[in-house]
N, C-alpha and C. Protein backbone atom coordinates (compact mmCIF):
# COMPACT_ATOMS: atom_id res chain seq x y z
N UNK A 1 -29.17 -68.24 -134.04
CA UNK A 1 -29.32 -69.62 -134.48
C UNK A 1 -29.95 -69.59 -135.86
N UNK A 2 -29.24 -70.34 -137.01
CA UNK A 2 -29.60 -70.60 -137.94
C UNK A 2 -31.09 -71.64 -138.70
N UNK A 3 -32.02 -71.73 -138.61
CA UNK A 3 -32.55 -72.89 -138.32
C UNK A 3 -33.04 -73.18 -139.70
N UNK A 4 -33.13 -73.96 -139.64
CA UNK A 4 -34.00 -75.05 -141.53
C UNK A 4 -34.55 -75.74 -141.08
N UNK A 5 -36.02 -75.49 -141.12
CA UNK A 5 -36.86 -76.69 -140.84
C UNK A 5 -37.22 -77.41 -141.60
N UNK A 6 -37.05 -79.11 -141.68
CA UNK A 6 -36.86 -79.96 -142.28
C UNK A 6 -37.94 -80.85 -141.74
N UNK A 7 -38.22 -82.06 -143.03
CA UNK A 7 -39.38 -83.19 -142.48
C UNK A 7 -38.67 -83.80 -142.32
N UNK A 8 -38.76 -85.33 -141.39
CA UNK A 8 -38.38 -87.06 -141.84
C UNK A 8 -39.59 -87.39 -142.24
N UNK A 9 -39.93 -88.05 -143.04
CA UNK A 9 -41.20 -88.88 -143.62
C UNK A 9 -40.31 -90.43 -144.15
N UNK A 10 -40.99 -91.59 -143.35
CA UNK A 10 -40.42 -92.72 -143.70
C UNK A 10 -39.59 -92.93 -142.94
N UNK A 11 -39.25 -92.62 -141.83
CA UNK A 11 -38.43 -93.34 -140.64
C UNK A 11 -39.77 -94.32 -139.12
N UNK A 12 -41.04 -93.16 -139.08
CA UNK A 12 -42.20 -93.94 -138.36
C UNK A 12 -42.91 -94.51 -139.65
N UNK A 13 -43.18 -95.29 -140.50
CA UNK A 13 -44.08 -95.81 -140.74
C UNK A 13 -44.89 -94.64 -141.32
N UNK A 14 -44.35 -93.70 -142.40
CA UNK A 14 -44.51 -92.62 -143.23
C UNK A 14 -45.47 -91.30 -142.34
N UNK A 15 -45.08 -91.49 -141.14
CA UNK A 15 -45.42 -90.06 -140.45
C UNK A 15 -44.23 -89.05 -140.52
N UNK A 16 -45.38 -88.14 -140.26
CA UNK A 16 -44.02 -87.23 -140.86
C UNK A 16 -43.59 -86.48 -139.28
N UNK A 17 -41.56 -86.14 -139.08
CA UNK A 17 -41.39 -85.83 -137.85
C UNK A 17 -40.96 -84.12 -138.03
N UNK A 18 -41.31 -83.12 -137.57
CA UNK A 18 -40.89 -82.35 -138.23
C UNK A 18 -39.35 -82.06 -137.42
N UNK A 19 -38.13 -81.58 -137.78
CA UNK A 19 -37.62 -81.19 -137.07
C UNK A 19 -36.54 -79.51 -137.55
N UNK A 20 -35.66 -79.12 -136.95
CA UNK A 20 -34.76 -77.82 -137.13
C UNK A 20 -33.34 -78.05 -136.93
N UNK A 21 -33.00 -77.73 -138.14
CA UNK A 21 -31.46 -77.94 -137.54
C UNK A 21 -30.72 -76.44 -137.61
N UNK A 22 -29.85 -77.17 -136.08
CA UNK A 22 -29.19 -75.68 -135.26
C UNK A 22 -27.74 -75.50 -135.78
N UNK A 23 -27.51 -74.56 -136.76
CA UNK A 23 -26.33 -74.67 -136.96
C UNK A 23 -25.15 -74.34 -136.16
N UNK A 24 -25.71 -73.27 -135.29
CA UNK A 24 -24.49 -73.05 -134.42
C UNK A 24 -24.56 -74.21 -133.15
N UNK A 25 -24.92 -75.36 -133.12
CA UNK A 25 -25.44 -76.16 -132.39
C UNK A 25 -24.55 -77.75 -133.02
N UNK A 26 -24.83 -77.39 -134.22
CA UNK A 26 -24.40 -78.37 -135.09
C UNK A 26 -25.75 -79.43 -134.43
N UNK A 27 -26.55 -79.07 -134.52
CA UNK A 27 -27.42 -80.56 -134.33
C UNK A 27 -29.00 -80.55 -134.59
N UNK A 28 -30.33 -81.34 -134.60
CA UNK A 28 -31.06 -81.49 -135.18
C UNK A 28 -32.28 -81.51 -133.96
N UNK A 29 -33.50 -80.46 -134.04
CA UNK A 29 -34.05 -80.21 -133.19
C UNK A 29 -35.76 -81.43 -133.41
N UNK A 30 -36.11 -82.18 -133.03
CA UNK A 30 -36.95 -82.92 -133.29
C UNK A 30 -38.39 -82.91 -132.33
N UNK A 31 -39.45 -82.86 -132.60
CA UNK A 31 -40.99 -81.97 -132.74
C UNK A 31 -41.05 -83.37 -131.48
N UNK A 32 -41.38 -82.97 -129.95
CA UNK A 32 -41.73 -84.70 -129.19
C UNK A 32 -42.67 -85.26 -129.85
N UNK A 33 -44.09 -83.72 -129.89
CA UNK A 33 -45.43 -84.32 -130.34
C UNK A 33 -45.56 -85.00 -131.61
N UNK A 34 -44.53 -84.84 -132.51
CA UNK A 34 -44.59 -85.75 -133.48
C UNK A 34 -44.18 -87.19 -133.01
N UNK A 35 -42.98 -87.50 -132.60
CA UNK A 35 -42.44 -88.71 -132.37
C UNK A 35 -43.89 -89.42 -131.28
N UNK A 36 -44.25 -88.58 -130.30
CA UNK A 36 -45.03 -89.61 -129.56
C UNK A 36 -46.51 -90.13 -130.65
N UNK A 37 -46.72 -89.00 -131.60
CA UNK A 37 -47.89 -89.61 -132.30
C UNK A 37 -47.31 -90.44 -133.24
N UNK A 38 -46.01 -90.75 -133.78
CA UNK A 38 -45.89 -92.08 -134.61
C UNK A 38 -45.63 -93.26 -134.09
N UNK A 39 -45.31 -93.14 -132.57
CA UNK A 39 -44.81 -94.00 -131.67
C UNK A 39 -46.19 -94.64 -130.55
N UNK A 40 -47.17 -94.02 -130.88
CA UNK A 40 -48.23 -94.10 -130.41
C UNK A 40 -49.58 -94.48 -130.79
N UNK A 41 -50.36 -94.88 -130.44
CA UNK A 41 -52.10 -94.96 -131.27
C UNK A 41 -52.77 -94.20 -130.39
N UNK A 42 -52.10 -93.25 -129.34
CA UNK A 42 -53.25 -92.07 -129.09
C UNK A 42 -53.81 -90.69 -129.76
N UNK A 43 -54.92 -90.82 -129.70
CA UNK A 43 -55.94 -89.88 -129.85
C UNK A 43 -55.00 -88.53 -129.70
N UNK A 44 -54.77 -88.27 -128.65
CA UNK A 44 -53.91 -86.80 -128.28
C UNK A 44 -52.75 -86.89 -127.84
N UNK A 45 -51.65 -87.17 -128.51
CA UNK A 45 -50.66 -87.05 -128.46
C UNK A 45 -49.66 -85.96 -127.26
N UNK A 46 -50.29 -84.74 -127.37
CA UNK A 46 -49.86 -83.65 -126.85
C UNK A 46 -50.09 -84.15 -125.20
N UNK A 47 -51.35 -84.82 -124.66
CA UNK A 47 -51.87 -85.14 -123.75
C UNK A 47 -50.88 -86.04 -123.42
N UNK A 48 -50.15 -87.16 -124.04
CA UNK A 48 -49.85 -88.39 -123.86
C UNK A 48 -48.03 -87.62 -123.41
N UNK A 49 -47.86 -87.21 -123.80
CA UNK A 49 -46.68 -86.29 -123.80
C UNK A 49 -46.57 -85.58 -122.41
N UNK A 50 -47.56 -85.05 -121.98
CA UNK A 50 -47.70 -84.23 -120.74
C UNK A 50 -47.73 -85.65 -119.72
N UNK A 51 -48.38 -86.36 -119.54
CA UNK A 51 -48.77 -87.46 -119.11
C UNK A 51 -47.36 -87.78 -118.60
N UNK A 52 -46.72 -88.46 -120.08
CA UNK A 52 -45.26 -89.02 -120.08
C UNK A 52 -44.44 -88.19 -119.25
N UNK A 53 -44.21 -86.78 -119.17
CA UNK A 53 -43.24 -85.94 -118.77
C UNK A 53 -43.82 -85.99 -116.89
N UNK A 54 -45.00 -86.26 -116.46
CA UNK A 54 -45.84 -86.32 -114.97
C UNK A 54 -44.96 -87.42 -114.87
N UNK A 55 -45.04 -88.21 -115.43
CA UNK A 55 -44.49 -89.87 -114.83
C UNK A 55 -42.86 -89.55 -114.35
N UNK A 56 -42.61 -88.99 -115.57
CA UNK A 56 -41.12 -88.80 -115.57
C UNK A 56 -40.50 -88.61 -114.44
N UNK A 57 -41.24 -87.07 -113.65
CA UNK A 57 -40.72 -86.29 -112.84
C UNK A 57 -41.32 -87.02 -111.42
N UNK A 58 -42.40 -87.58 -111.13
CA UNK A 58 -42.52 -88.47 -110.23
C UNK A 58 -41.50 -89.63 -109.85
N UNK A 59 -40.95 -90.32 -110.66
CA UNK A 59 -40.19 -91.26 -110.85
C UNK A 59 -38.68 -90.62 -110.71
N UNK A 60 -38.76 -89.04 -110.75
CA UNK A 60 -37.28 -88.59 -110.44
C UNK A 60 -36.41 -88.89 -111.93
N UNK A 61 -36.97 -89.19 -113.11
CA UNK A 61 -36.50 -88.88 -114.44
C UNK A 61 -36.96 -88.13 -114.95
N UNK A 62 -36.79 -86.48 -114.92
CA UNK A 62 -37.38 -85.73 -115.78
C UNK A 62 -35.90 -85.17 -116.46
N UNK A 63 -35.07 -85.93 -117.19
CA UNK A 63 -34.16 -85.35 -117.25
C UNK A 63 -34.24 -85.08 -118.74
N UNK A 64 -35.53 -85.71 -119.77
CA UNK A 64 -35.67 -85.01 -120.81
C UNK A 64 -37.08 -83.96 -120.82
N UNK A 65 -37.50 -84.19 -120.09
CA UNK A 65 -38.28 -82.70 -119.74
C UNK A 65 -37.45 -81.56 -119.47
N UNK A 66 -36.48 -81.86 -118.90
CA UNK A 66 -35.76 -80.62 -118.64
C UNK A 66 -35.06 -80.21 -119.67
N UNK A 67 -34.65 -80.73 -120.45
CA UNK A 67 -33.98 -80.82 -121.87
C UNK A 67 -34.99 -80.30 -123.15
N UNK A 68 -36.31 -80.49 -123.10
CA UNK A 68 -37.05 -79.61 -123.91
C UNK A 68 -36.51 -78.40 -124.52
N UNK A 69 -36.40 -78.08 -125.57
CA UNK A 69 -36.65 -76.89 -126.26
C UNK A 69 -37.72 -75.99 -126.73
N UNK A 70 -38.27 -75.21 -126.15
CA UNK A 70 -39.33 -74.52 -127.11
C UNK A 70 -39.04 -73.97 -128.74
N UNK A 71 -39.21 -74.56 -129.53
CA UNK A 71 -39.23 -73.61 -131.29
C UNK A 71 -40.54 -73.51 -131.31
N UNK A 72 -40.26 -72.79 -132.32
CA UNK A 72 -41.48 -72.40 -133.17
C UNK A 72 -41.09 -73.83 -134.67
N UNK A 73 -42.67 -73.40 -134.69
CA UNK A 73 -42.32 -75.33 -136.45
C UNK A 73 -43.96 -74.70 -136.19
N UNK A 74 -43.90 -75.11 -137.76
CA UNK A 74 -45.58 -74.85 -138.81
C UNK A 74 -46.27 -75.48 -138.22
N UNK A 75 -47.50 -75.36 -137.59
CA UNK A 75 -48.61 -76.54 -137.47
C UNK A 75 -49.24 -77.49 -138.82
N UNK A 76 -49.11 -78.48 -138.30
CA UNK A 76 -49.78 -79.38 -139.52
C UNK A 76 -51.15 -78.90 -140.18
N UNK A 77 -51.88 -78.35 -139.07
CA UNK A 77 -53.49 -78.15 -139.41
C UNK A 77 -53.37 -76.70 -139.90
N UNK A 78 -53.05 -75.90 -139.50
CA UNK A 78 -52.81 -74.55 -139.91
C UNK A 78 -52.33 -73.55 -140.85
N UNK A 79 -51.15 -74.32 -140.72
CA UNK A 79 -49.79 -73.37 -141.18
C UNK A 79 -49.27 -72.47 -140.61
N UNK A 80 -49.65 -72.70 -139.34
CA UNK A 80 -49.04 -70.98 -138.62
C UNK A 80 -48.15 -71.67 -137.25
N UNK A 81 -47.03 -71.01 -137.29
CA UNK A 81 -45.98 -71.45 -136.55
C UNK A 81 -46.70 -70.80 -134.71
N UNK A 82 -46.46 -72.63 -133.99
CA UNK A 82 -46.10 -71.84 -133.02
C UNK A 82 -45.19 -72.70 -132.03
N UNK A 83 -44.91 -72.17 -130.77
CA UNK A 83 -43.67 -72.95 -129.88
C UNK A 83 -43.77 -74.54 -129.64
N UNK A 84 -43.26 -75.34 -129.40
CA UNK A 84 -43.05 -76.50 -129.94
C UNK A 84 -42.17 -77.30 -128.85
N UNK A 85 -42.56 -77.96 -127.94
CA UNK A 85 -41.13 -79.20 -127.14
C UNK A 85 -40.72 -79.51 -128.43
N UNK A 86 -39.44 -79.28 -127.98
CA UNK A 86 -38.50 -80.36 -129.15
C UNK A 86 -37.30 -80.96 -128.06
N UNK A 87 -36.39 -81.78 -128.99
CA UNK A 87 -35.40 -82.25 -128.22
C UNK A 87 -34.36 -83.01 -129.27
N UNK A 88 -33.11 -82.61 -128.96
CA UNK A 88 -32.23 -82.85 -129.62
C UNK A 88 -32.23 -84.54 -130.38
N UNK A 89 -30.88 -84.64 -130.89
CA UNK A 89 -31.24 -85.94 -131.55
C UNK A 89 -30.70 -87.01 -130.23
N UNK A 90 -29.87 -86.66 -129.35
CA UNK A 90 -30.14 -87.70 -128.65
C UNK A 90 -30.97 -87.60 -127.53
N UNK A 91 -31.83 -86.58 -127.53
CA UNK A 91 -33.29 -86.49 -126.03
C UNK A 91 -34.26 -87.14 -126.94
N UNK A 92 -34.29 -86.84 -127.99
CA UNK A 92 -35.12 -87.82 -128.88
C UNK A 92 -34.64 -89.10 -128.89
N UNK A 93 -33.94 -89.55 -128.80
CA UNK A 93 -33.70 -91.00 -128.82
C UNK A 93 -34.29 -91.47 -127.64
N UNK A 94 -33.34 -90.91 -126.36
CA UNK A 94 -33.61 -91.38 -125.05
C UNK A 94 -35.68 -91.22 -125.10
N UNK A 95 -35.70 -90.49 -125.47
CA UNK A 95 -37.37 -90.42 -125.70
C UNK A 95 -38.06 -91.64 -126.22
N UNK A 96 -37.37 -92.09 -127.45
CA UNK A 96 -37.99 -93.44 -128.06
C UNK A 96 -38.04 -94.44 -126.81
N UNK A 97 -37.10 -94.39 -126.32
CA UNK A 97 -36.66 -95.89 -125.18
C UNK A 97 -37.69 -95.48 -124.34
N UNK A 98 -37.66 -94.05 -123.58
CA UNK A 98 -38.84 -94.73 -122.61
C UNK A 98 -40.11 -94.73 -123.11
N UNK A 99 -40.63 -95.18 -124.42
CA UNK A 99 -42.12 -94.70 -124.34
C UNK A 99 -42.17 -96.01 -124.62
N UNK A 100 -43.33 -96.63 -123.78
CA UNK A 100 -43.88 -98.06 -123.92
C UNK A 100 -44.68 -98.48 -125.31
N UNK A 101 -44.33 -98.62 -126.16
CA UNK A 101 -45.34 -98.69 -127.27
C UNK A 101 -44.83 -100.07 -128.27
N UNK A 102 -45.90 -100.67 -128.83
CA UNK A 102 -45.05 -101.79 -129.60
C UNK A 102 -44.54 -101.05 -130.92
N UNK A 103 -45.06 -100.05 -130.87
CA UNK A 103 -44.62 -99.70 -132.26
C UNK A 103 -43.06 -99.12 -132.09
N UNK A 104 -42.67 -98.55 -130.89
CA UNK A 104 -41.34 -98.56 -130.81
C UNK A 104 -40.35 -99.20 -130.75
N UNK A 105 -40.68 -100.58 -130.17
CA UNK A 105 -39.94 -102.08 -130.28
C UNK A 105 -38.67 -101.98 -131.73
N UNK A 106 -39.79 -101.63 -132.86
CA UNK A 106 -38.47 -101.80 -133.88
C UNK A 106 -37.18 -100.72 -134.19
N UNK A 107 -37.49 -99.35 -133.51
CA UNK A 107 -36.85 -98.59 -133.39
C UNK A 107 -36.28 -99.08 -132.10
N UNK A 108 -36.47 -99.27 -131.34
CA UNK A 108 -35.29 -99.50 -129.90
C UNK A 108 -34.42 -101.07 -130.54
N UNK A 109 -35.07 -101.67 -131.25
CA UNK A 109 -34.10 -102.99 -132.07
C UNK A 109 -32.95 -102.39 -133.07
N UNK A 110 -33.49 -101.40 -133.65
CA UNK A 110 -32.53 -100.66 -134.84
C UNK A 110 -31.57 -99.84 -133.90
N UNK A 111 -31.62 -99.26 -132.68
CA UNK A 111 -30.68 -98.61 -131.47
C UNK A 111 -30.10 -99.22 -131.77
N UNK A 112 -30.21 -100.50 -130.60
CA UNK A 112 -29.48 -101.27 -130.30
C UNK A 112 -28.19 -102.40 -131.18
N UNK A 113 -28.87 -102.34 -132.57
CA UNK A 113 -28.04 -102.70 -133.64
C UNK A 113 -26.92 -101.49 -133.81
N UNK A 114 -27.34 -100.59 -134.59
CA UNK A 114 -26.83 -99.44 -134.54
C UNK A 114 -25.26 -99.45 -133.46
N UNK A 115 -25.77 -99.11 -132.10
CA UNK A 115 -25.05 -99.53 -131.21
C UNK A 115 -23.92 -100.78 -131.09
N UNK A 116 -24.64 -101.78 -131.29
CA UNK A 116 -23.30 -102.57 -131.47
C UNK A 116 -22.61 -102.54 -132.43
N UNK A 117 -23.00 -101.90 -133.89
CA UNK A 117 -22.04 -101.57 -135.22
C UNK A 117 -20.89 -100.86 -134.87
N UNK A 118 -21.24 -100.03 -133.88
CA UNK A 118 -20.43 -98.92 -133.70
C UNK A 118 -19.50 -99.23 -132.93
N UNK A 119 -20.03 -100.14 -131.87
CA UNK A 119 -18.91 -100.61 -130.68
C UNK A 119 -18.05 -101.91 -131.53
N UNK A 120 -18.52 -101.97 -132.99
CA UNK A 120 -17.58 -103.42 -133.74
C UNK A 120 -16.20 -102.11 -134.58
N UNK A 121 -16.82 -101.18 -134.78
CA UNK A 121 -16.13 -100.10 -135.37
C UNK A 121 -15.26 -99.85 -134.45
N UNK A 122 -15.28 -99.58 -133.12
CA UNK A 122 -14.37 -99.16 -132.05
C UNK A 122 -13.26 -100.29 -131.94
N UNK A 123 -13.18 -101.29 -132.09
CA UNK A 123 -11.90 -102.16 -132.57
C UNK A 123 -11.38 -102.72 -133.74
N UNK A 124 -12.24 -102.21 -134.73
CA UNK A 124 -12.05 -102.48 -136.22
C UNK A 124 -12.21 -101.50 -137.22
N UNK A 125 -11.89 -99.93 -137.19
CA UNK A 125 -12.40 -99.32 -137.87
C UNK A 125 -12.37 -99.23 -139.08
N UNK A 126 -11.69 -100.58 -139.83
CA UNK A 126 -11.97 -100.57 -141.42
C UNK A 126 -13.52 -100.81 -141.49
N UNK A 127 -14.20 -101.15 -140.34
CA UNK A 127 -15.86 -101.27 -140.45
C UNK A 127 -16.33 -99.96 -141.12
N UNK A 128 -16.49 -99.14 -140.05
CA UNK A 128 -16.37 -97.82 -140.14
C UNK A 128 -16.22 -97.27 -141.64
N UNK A 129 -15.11 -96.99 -142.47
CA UNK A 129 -14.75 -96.76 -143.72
C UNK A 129 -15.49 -97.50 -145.12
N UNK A 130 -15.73 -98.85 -144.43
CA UNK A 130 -16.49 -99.55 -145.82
C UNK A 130 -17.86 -99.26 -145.63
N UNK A 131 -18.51 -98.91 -144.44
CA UNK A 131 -19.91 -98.11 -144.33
C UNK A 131 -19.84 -97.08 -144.86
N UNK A 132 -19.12 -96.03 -144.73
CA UNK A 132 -19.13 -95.05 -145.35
C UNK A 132 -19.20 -94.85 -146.55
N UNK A 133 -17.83 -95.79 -147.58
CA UNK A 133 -18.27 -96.24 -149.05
C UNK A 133 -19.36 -97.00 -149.37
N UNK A 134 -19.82 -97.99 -148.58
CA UNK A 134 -20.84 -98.04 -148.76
C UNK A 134 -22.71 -97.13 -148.98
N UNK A 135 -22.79 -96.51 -148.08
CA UNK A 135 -23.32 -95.27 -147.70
C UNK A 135 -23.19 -94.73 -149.04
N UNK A 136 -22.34 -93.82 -149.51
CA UNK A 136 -22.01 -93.52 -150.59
C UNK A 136 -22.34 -93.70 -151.87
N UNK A 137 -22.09 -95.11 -152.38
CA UNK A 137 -22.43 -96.16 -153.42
C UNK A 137 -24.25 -95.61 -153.29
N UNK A 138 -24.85 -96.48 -152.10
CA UNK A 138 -25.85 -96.30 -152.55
C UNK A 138 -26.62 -94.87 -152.85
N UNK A 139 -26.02 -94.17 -152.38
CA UNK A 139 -26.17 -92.49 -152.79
C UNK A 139 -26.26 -92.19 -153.97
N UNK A 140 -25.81 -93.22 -154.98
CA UNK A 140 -25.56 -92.94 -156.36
C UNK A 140 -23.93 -92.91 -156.74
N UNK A 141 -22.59 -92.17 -156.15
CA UNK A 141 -21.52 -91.47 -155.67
C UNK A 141 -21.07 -92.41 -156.89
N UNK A 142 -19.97 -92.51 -157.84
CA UNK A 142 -18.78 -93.05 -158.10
C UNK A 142 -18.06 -93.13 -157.44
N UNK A 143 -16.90 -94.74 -157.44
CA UNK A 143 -15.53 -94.57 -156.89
C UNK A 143 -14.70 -93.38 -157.15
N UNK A 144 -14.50 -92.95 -158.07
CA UNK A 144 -13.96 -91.69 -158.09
C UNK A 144 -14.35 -90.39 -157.30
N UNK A 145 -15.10 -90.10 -157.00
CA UNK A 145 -15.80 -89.71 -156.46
C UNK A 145 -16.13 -89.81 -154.47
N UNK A 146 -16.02 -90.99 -154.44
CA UNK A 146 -16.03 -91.24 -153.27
C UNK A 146 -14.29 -91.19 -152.77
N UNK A 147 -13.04 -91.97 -153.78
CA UNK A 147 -12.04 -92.24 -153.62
C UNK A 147 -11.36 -90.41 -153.13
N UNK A 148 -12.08 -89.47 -154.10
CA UNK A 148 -11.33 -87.77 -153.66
C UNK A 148 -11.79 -87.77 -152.40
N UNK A 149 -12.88 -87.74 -152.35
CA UNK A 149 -14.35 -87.43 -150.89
C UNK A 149 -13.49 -87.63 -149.69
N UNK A 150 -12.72 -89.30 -149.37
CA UNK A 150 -12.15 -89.69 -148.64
C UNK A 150 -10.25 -89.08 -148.68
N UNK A 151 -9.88 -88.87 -149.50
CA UNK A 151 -8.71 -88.17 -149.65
C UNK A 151 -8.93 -86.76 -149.32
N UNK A 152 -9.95 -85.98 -149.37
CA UNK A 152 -10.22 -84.61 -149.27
C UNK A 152 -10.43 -84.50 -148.06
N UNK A 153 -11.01 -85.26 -147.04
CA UNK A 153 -11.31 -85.98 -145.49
C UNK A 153 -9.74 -85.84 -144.91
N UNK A 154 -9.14 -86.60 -145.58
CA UNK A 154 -7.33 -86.92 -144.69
C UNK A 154 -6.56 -85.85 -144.76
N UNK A 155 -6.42 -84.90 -145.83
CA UNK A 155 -5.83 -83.74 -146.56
C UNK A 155 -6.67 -82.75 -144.96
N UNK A 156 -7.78 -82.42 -145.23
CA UNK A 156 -8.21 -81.45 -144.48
C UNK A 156 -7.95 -81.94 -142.93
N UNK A 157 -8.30 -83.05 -142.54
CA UNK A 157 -7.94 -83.40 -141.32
C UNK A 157 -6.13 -83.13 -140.68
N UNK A 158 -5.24 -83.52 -141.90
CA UNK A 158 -3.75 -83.20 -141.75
C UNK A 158 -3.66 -81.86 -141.33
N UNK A 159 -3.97 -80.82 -142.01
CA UNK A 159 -4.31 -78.81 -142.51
C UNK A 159 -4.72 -78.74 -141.11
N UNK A 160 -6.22 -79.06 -140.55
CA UNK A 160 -6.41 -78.66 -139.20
C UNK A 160 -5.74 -79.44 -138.14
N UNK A 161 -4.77 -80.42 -138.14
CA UNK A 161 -4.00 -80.35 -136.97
C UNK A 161 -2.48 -79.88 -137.29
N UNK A 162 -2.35 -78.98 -138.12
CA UNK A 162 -0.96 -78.40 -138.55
C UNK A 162 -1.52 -77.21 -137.99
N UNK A 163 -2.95 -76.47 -138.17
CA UNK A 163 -3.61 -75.41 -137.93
C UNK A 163 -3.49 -75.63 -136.26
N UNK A 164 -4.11 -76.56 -135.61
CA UNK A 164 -4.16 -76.66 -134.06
C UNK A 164 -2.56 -76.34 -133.57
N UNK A 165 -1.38 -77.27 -134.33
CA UNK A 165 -0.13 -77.01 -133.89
C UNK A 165 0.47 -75.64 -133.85
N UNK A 166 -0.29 -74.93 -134.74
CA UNK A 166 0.13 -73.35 -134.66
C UNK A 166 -0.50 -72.42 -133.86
N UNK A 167 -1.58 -72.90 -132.80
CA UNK A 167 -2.27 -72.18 -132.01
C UNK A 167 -3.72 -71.56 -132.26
N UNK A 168 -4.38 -72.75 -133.15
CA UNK A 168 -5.53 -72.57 -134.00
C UNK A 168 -6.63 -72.87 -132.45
N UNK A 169 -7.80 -72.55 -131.80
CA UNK A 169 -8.38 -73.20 -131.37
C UNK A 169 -10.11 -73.35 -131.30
N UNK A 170 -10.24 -71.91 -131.12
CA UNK A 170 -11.63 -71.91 -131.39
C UNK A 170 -12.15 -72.46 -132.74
N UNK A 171 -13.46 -72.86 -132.87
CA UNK A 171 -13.84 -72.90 -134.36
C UNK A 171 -14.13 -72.05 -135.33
N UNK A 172 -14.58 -70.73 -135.06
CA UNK A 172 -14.76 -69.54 -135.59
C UNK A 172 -13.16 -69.51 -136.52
N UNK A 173 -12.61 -69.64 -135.75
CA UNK A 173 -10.96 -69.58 -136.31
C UNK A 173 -11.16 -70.57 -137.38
N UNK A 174 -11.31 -72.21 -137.21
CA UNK A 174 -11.32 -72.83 -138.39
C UNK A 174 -11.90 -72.47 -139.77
N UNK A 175 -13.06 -72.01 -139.03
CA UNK A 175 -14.03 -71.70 -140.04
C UNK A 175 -13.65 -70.68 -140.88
N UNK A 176 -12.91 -69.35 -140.42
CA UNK A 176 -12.50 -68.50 -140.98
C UNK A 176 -11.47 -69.26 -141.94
N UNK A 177 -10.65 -69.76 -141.47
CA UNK A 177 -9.42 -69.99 -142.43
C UNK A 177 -9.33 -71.09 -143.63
N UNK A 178 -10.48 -71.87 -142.97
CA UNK A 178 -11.45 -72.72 -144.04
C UNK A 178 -11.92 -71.49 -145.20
N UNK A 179 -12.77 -70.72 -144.81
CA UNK A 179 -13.46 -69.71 -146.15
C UNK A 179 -11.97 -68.80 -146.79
N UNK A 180 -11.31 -68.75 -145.98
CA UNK A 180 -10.01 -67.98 -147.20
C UNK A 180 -9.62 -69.10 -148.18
N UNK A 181 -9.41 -70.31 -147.78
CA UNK A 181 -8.88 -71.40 -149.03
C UNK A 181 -9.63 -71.72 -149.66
N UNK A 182 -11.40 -71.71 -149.68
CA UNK A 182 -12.45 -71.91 -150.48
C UNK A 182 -12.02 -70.46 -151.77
N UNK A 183 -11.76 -69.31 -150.92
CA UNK A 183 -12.12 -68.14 -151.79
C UNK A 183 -10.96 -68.03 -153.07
N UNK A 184 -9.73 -69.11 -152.37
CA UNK A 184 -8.91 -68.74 -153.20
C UNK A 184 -8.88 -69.88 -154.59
């Protein structure tokens, strides 16, 4: 596993979340004890966490306790790495929802928006596409720029299902035949 450990700062109310992203995973490993201390006004977080995960499994939901990851991630106070609950980006989510806190209210409001954008995208997906240019724009991006981005998207998407039609399947395979047309 490839990992880059990365901050969010400015998604809680400028706490910082630490998290790792798994490349052979393709996905983003996120610190609990951080999220419960921006999501929280307790004293010990780590405590409040253990607490949370007792309730869980009493109640017969420990299904993101079980989902935990141990990493290693820097200590804030220290600097010295050690093992770490984490949980993917969606055990982290499901994490936001159950923790009772008002401070989570606006994150379970931004879900739930989120959520219905997506389900307006599922019968309209020019939604979908003008977010994306949008997205973009504010990135800084030129139309030009964005206009290849999205042509370079359809082009490669065409290539890998001409690739699938020829008996392409694993990704290792894509990936390989992806780095010969980069090299050339």
């Amino acid at each position: 596993m490839k990992n880059k450990l990365k901050t969010i700062v400015g998604l809680f109310e400028e706490k910082e979340i630490r998290s790792i992203w798994d490349s052979e995973k393709e996905d983003y490993y996120f610190s609990v004890v951080d999220v419960i201390s921006a999501l929280t006004d307790s004293n010990n977080p780590r405590n409040y966490w253990n607490m949370l995960k007792k309730r869980m499994t009493e109640e017969e939901q420990s299904e993101l306790s079980t989902k935990c990851v141990q990493l290693k991630m820097k200590s804030k106070k220290d600097g010295k790495s050690y093992s770490t609950d984490t949980l993917n980006t969606k055990g982290i989510l499901r994490l936001i929802e159950s923790v009772p806190s008002p401070k989570a209210e606006p994150f379970k409001m931004w879900l739930a928006n989120l959520g219905s954008e997506r389900i307006d995208e599922v019968f309209d997906p020019e939604i979908a596409i003008k977010r994306a240019i949008n997205y973009y724009r504010k990135r800084g991006y030129s139309d030009s720029w964005i206009e290849s981005r999205l042509k370079g998207i359809l082009t490669r998407n065409k290539l890998t299902d001409v690739w699938k039609e020829g008996g392409i399947s694993k990704e290792y395979e894509y990936a390989t035949l992806t780095n010969e047309i980069y090299k050339e």
